[in-house]
Protein backbone atom coordinates (compact mmCIF):
# COMPACT_ATOMS: atom_id res chain seq x y z
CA UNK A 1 0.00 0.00 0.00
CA UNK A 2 1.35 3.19 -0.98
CA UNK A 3 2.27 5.79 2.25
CA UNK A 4 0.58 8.61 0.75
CA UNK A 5 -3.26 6.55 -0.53
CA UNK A 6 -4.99 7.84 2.95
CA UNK A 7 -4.01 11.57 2.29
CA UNK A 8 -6.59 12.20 -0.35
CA UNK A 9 -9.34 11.50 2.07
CA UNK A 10 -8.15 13.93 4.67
CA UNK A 11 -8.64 17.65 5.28
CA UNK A 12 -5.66 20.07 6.55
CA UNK A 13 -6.31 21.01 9.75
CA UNK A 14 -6.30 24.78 8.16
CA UNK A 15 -8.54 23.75 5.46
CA UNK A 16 -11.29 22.72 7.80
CA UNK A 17 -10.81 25.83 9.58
CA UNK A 18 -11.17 27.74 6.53
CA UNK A 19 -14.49 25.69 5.70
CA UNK A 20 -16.31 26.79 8.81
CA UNK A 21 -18.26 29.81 8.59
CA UNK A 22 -16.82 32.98 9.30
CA UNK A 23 -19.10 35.81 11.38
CA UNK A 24 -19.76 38.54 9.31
CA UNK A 25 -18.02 41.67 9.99
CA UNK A 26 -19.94 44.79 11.08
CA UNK A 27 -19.97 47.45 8.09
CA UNK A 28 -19.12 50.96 9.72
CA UNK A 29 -20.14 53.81 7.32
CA UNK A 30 -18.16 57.02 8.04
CA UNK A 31 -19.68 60.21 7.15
CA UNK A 32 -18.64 62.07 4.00
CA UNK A 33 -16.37 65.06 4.95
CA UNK A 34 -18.00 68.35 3.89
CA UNK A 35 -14.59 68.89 1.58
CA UNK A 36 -15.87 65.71 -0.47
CA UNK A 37 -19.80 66.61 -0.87
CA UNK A 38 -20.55 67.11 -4.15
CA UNK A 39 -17.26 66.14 -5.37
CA UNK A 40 -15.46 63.37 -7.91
CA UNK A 41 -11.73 62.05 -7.01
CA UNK A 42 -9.35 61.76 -10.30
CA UNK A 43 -5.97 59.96 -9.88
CA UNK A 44 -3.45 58.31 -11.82
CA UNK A 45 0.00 56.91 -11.29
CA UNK A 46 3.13 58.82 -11.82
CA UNK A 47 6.95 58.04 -11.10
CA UNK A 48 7.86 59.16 -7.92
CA UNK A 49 9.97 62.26 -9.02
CA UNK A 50 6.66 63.56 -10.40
CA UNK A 51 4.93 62.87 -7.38
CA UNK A 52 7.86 64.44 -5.16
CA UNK A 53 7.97 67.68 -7.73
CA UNK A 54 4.42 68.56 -7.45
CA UNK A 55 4.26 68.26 -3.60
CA UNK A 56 7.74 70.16 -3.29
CA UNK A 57 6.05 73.34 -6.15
CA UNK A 58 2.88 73.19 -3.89
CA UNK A 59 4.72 73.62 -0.75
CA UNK A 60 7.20 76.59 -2.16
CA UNK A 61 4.14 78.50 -3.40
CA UNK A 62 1.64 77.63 -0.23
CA UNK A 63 -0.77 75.67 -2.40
CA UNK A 64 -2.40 72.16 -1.46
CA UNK A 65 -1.41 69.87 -3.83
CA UNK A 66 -5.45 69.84 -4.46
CA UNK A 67 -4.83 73.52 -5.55
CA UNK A 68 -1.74 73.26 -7.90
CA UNK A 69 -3.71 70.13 -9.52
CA UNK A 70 -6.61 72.14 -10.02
CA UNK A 71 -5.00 74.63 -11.57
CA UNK A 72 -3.03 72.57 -13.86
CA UNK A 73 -6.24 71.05 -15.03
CA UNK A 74 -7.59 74.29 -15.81
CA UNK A 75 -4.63 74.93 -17.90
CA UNK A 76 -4.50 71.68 -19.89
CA UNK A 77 -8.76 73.00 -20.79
CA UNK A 78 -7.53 76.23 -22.13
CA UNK A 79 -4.58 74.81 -24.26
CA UNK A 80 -7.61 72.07 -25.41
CA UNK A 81 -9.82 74.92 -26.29
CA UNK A 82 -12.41 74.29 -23.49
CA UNK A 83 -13.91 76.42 -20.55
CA UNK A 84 -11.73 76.11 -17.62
CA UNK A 85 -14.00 74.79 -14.63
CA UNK A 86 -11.54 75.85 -11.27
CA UNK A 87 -12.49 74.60 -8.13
C-alpha cells in the first residue's frame, strides 16, 4: 500500500478551519467630509519624481497639492480649447 493513498481523504487542519463559517463583519459607514460633498476624485500613477515635484512646487508656493492640480487642469482645458471649470 502506498504511504501517501490515505491523504486524499483527509482535510488540513487549516482547510477545515477555513471551511467553517466565518461571522460577518460589522460594516461601519463614516460620514462624508464636507470637503468631499458634491465632489469626484481623479488619480493616476506617476513616477515618484513627479509625485515628489508637485508636492515640493505646492509647498514653495503655499498651495495644497489639491490647488496646484486644479489649476493645472484648468490649464491643460484652455490649451484644449475648453472652458476652464476651477475649483
Amino acid at each position: 500500500m502506498n504511504r501517501f493513498a490515505n491523504l486524499a481523504d483527509r482535510k488540513p487542519k487549516d482547510e477545515a478551519k477555513a471551511t467553517a463559517p466565518a461571522s460577518p463583519s460589522p460594516v461601519v459607514q463614516v460620514p462624508t467630509p464636507p470637503s468631499r460633498v458634491g465632489r469626484k476624485a481623479i488619480s493616476g500613477y506617476f513616477a515618484p519624481e513627479l509625485s515628489l515635484a508637485l508636492h515640493t512646487c505646492a509647498r514653495r508656493h503655499g498651495l495644497s497639492l489639491q490647488d496646484l492640480m486644479a489649476e493645472a487642469f484648468d490649464d491643460v482645458l484652455r490649451k484644449y480649447g475648453e472652458s476652464p471649470i476651477g475649483r
